[in-house]
Protein backbone atom coordinates (compact mmCIF):
# COMPACT_ATOMS: atom_id res chain seq x y z
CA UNK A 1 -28.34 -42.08 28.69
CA UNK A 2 -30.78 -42.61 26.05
CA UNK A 3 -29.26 -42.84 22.71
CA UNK A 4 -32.90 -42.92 21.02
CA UNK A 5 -33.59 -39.55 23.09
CA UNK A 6 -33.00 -36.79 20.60
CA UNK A 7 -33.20 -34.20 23.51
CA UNK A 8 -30.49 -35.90 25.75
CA UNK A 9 -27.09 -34.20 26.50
CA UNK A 10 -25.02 -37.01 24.94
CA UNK A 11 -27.33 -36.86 21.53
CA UNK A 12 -27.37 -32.65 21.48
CA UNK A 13 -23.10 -32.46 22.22
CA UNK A 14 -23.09 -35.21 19.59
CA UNK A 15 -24.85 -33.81 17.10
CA UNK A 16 -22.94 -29.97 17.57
CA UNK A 17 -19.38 -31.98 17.08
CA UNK A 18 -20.69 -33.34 14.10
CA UNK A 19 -22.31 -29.55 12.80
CA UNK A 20 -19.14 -28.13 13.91
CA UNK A 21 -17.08 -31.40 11.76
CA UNK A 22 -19.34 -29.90 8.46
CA UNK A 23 -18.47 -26.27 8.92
CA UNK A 24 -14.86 -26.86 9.08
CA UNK A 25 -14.85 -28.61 5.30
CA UNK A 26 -15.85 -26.55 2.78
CA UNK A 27 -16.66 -27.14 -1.49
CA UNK A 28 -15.88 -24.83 -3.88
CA UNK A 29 -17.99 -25.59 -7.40
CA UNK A 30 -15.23 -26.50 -9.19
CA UNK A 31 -15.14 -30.00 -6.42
CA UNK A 32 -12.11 -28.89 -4.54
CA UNK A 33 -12.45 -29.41 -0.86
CA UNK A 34 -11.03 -26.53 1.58
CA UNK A 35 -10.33 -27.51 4.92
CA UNK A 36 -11.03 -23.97 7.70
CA UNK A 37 -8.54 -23.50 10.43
CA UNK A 38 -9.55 -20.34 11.33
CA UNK A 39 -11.81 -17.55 11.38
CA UNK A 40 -8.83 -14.28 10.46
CA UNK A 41 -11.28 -11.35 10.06
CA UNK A 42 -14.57 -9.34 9.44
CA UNK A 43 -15.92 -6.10 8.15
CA UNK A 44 -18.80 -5.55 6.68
CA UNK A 45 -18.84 -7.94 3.88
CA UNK A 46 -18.95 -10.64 6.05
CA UNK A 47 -16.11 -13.43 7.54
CA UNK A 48 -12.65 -14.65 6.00
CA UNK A 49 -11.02 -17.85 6.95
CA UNK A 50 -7.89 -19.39 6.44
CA UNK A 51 -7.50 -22.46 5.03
CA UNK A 52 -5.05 -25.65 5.07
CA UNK A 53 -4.01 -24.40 2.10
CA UNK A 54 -1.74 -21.27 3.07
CA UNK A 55 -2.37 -19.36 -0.24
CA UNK A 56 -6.10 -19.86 -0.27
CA UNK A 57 -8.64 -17.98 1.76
CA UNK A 58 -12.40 -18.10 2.15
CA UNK A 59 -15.07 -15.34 1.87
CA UNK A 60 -18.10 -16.25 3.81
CA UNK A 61 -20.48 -13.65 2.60
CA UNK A 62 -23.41 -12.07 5.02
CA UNK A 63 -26.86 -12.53 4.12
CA UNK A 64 -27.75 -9.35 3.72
CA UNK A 65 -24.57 -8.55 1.01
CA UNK A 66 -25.10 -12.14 -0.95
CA UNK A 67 -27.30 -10.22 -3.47
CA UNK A 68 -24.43 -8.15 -3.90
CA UNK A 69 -21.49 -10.66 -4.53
CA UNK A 70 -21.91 -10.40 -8.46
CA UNK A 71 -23.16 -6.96 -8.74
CA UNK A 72 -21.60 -5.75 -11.89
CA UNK A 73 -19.79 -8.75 -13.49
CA UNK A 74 -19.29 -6.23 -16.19
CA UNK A 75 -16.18 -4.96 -13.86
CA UNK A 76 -14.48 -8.35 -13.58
CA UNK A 77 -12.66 -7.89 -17.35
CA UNK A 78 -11.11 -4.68 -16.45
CA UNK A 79 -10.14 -5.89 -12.62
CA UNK A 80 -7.95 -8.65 -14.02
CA UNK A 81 -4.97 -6.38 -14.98
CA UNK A 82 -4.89 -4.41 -11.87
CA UNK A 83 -1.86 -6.06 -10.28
CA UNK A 84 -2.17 -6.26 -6.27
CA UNK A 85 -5.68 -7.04 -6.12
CA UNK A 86 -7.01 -10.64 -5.24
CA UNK A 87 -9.99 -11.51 -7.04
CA UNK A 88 -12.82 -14.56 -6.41
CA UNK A 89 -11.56 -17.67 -7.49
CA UNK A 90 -14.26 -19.97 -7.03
CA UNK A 91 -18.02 -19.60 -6.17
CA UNK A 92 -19.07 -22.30 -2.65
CA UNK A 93 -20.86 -24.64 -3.72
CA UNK A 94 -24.84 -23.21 -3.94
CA UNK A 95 -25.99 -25.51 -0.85
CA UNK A 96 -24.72 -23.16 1.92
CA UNK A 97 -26.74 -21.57 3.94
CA UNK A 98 -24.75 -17.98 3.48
CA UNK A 99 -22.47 -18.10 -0.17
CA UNK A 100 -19.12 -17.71 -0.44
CA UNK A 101 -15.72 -17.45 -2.66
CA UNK A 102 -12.47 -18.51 -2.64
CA UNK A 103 -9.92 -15.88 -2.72
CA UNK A 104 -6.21 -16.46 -3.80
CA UNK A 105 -3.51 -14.78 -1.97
CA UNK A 106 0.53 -14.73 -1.98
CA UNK A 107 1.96 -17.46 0.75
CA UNK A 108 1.33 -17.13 3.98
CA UNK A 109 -0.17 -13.12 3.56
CA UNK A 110 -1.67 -11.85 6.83
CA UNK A 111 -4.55 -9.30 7.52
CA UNK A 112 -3.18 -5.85 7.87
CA UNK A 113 -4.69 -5.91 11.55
CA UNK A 114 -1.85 -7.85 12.76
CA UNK A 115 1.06 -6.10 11.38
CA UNK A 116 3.58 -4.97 13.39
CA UNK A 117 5.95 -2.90 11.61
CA UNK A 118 7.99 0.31 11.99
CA UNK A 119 7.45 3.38 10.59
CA UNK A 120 8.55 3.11 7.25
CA UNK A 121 6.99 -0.48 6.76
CA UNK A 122 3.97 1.35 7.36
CA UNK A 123 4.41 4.24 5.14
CA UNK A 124 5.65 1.79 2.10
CA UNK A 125 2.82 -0.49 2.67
CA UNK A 126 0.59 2.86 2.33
CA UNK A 127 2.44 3.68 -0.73
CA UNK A 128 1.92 0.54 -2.14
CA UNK A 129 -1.92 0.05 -1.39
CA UNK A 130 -2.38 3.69 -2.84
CA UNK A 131 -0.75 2.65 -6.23
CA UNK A 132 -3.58 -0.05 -6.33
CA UNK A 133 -6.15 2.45 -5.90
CA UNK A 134 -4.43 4.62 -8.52
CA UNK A 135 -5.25 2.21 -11.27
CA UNK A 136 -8.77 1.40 -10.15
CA UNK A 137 -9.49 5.32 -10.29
CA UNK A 138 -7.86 5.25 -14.13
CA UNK A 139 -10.35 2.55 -15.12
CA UNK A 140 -12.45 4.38 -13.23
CA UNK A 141 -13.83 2.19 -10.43
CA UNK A 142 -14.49 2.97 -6.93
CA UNK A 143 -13.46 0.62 -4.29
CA UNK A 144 -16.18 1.51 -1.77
CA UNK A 145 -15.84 1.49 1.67
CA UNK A 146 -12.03 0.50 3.12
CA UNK A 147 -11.41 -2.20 5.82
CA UNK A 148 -7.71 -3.06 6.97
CA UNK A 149 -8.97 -6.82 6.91
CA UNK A 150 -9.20 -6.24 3.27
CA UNK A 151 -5.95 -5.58 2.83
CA UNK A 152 -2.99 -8.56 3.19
CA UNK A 153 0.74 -8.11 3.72
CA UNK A 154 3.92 -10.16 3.77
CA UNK A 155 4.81 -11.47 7.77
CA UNK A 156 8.32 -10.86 6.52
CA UNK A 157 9.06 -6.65 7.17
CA UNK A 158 11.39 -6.94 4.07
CA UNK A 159 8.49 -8.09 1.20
CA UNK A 160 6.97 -4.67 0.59
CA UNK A 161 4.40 -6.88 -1.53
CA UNK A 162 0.27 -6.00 -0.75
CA UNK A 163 -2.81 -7.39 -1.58
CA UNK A 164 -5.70 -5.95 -1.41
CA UNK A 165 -8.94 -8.33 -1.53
CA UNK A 166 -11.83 -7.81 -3.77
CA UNK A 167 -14.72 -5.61 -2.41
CA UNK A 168 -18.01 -6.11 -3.50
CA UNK A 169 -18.90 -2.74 -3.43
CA UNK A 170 -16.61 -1.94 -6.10
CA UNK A 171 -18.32 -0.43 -9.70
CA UNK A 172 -17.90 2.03 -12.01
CA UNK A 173 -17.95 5.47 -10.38
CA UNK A 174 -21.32 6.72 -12.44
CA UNK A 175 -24.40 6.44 -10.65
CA UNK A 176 -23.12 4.45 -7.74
CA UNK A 177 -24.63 4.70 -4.41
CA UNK A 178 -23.52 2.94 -1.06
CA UNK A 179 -25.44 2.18 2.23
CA UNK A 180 -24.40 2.13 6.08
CA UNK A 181 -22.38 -1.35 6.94
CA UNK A 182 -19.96 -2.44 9.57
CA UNK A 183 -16.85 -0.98 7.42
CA UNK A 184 -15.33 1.45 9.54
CA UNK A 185 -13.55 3.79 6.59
CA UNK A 186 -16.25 4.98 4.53
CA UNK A 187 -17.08 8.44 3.28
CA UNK A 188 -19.76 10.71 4.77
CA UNK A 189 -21.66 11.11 1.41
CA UNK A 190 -21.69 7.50 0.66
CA UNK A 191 -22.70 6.46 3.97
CA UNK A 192 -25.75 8.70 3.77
CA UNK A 193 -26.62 6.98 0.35
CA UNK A 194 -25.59 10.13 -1.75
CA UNK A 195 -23.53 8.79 -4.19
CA UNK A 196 -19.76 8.44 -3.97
CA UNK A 197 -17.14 9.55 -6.50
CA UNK A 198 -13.20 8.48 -6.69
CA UNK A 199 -13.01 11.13 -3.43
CA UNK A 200 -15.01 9.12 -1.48
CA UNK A 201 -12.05 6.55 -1.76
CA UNK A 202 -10.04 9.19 -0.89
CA UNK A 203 -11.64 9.51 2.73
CA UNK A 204 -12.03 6.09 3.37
CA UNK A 205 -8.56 5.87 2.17
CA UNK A 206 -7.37 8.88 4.61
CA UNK A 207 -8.97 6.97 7.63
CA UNK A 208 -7.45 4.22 7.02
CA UNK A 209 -4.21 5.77 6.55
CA UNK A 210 -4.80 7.80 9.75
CA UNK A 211 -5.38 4.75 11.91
CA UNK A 212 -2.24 2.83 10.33
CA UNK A 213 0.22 5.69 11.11
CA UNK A 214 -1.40 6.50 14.92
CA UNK A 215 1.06 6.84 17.75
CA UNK A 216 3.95 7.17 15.08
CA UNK A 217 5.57 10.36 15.07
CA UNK A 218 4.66 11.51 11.45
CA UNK A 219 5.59 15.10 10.44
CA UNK A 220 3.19 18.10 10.39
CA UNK A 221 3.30 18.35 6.52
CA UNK A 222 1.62 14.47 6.68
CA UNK A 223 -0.56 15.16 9.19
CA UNK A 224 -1.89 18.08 7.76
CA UNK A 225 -2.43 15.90 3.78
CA UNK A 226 -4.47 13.24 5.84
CA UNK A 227 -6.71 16.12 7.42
CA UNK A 228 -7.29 17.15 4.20
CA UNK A 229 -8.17 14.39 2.60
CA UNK A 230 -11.07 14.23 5.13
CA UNK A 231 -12.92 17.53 4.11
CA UNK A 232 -16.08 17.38 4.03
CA UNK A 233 -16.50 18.79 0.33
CA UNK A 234 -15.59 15.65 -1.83
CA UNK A 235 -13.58 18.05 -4.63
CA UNK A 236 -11.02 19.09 -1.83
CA UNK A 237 -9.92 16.09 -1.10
CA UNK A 238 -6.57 14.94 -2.63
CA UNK A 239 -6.11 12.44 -5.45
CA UNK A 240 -5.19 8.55 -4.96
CA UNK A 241 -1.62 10.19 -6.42
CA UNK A 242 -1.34 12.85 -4.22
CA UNK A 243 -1.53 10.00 -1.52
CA UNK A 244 1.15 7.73 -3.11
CA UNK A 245 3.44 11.04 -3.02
CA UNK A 246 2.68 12.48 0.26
CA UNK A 247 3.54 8.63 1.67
CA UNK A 248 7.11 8.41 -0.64
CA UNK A 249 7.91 12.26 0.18
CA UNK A 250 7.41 11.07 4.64
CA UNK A 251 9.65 8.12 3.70
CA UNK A 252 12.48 9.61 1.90
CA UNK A 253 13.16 11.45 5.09
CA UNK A 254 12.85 9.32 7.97
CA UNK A 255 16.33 7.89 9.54
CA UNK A 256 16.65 4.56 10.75
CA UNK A 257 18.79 4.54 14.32
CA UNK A 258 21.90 2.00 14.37
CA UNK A 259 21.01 0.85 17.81
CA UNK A 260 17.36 0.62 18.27
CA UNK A 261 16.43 0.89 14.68
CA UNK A 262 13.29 3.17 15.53
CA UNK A 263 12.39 5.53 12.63
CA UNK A 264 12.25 9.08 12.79
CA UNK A 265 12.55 12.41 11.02
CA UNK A 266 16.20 13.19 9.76
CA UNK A 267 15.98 16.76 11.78
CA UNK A 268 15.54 15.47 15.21
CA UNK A 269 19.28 15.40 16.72
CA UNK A 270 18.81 12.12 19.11
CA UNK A 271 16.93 9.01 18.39
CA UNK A 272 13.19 8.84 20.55
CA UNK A 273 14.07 5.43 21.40
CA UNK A 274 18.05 5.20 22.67
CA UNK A 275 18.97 8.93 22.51
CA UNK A 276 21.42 8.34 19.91
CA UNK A 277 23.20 10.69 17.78
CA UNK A 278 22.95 10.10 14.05
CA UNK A 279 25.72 10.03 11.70
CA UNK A 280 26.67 12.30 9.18
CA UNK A 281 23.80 11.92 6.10
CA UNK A 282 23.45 13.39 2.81
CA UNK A 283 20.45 15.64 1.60
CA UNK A 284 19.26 15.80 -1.85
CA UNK A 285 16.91 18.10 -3.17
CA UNK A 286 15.00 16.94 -5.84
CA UNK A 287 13.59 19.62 -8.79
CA UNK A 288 12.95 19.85 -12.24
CA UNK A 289 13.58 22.88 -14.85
CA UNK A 290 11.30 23.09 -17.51
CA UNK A 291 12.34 25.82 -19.51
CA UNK A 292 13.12 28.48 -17.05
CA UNK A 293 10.80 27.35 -14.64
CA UNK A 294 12.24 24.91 -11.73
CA UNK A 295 9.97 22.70 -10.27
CA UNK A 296 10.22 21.45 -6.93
CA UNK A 297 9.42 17.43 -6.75
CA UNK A 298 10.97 16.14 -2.98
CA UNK A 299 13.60 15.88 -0.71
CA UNK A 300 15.55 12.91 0.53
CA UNK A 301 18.01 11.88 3.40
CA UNK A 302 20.72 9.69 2.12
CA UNK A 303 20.41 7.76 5.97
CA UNK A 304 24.02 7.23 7.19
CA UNK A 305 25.63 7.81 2.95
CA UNK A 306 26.89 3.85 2.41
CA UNK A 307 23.83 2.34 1.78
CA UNK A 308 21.85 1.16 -1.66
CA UNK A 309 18.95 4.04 -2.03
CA UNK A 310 16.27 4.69 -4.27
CA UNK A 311 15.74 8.09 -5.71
CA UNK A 312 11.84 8.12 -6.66
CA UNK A 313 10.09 8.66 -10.08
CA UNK A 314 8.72 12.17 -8.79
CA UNK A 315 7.91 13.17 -12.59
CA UNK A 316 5.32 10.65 -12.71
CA UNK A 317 1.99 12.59 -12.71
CA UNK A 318 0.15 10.70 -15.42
CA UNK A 319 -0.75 7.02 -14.31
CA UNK A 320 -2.31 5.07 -17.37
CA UNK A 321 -3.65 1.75 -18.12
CA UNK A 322 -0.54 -0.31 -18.26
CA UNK A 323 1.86 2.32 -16.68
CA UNK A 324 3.25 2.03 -13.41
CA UNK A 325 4.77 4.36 -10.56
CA UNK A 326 8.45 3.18 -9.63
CA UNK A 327 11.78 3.90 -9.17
CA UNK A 328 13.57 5.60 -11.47
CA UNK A 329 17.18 5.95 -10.64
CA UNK A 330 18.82 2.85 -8.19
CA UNK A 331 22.27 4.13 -6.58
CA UNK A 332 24.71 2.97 -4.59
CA UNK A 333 26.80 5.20 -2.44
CA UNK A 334 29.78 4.49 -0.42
CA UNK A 335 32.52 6.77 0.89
CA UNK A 336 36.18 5.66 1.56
CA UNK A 337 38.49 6.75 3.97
CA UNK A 338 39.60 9.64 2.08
CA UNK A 339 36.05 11.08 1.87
CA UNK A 340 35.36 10.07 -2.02
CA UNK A 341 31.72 9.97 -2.28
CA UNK A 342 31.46 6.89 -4.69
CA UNK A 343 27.92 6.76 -7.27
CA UNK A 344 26.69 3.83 -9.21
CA UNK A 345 23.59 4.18 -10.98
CA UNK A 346 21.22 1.87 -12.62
CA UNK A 347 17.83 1.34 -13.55
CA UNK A 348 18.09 5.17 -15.28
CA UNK A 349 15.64 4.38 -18.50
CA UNK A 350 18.36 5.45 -21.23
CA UNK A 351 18.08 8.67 -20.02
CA UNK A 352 21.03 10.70 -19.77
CA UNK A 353 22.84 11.21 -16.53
CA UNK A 354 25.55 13.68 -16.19
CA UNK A 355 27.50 14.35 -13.06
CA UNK A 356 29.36 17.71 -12.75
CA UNK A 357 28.54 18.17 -16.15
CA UNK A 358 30.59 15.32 -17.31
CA UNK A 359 28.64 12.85 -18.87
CA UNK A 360 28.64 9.50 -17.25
CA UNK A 361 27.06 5.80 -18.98
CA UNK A 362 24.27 4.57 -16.96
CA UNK A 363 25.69 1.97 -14.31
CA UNK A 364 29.32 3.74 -14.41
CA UNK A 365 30.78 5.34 -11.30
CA UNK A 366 32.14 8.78 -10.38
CA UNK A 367 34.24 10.18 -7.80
CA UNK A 368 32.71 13.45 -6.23
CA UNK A 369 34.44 15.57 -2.74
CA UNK A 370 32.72 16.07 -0.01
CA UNK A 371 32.01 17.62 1.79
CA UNK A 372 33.52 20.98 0.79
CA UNK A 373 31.40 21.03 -2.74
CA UNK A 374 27.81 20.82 -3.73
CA UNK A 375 26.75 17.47 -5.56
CA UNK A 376 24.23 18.17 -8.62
CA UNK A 377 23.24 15.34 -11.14
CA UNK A 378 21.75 16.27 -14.11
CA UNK A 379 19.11 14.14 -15.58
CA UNK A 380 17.50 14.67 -19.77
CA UNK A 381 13.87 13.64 -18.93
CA UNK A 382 12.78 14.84 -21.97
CA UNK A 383 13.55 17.83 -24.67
CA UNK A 384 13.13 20.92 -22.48
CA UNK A 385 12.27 18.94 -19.27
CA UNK A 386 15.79 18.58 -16.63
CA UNK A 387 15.75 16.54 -13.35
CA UNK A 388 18.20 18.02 -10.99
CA UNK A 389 19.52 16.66 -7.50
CA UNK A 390 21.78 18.42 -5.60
CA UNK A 391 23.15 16.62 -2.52
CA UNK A 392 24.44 18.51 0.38
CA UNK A 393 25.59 17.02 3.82
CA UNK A 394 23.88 17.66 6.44
């Protein structure tokens, strides 16, 4: 072979293993040197790639978007206090051929396109992500268009944890416009250049959402939220809260089967996977009374009654700068061989709790029958505002 012989096999295979050597080592302009070890994903902002480092990733940015990586830098102040969402790090440095950014992201995070999760994994990752989009729409700022490579979760099924990745679509929601791309999830009004508003997320959102939950057996009343949120009038389409409630409200009554630990709705009598009966569980039904008026917020299963469970912060309609949506009252329930219902609760806020009208301290316990008697706990929200729960077994 001739080594002097540009065009010879030996020189062209050479000279690719040396292009290919280049590729793999990347600079960011701060000098720090990011070794690739994999392409993990694209959508229509172009490729990431893992790195050696297993909290870094890299945004390799198509040509046609690199006009559009710093958009509205204007954004970038208010983005910083959104908790959940992974901003730029780093610029490339400027000699690439397409730019690029380093994003960081917790340990080890994966693309949502390889989860494999149950049911309610699925739902509380849902929940989660929607709670992100919640305080984007209270700054307000639109995401844009949706991509499930966009969005990062924990390998391990009990870190409820997401991260969604910066889109460079995202602005303020007056006068923004969006084009046709490779995203998948993006609204009908924004792909035809119209304009979007916070319900475009909403539909991108839905999609997403719909995809996600496909082949699970979700209930009708889900089903029918999700359809919704795909009209094709943007002002009937649900609210990013709506979402975060419709996700909790699916969750709070699925079952989890002893055996094959498949999830499924508390009313069917044998488990879709084994055919198993479930156990005896609790319901509560969850209201408020304002005044005279009761207001229904949820139901709940209390799966198999000896387990730690979370009754949600249903009163939370308001979702401000610094506020955010989560639990509100964190019990424990147990029951003994004489079928005492035992109650711990925490994490109540210094509101009042009272059980059977007797007045308990937050994080004391209480002895209740069952299952001859109706369970109600009273909860002082605010002057004229009382939570109610009355648990029943079912």
């Amino acid at each position: 072979m001739d080594k002097n012989n540009p065009n010879s096999p030996q020189t062209t295979e050479t000279a690719k293993a040396s292009e290919t050597a280049v590729t793999q080592e990347l600079k960011d302009v701060q000098g720090n040197t990011h070794q690739l070890t994999a392409e993990i994903a694209t959508d229509g902002q172009g490729k990431l790639h893992a790195t050696k480092n297993p909290d870094i990733i890299i945004r390799i940015v198509n040509i046609e978007n690199s006009l559009k990586f710093n958009k509205n830098p204007a954004i970038m102040p208010y983005l910083a206090n959104v908790a959940g969402l992974a901003l730029p790090l780093d610029n490339l440095e400027t000699s690439m051929e397409n730019p690029g950014y380093t994003i960081k992201i917790p340990n080890e995070f994966v693309p949502l396109t390889k989860l494999e999760g149950t049911l309610k994994r699925r739902l509380t990752i849902l929940a989660e992500l929607s709670k992100i989009l919640i305080k984007l729409h209270s700054l307000p700022i639109i995401y844009g268009s949706m991509s499930p490579s966009r969005v990062f979760v924990s390998p391990n099924p009990k870190n409820t944890e997401v991260c969604l990745l910066h889109s460079a679509k995202m602005d303020f929601c007056m006068d923004f416009t969006e084009e046709t791309d490779q995203d998948e999830y993006i609204s009908p009004e924004a792909a035809a250049g119209k304009g979007a508003t916070i319900a475009s997320d909403s539909y991108a959102f839905a999609k997403l959402a719909a995809d996600l939950l496909k082949d699970f057996a979700i209930t009708p009343t889900l089903q029918d939220f999700l359809t919704s949120a795909l009209h094709d009038e943007p002002t009937k389409r649900p609210k990013m809260l709506a979402f975060y409630l419709a996700f909790m409200q699916e969750f709070d009554l699925l079952i989890t089967c002893g055996k094959c630990h498949i999830n499924f709705h508390y009313e069917i009598k044998k488990c879709p996977g084994c055919q198993a009966t479930p156990p005896t569980m609790i319901k509560a039904f969850i209201y408020d009374k304002i005044g005279e008026s009761e207001v229904p917020r949820g139901q709940k299963i209390l799966e198999f009654a000896n387990t730690r469970q979370t009754f949600w912060n249903y009163h939370t309609n308001i979702v401000m700068l610094d506020d955010e949506i989560k639990a509100g009252i964190d019990c424990t329930l147990n029951i003994s061989a004489d079928r005492k219902l035992r109650l711990i609760f925490k994490n109540l806020m210094d509101k009042e709790i009272q059980i059977n009208n007797n007045a308990v301290a937050p994080g004391a316990a209480s002895m209740v029958a069952l299952p001859c008697e109706l369970i109600r706990l009273t909860f002082k929200l605010y002057a004229i505002t009382e939570r109610y729960i009355d648990m029943v077994v079912v």
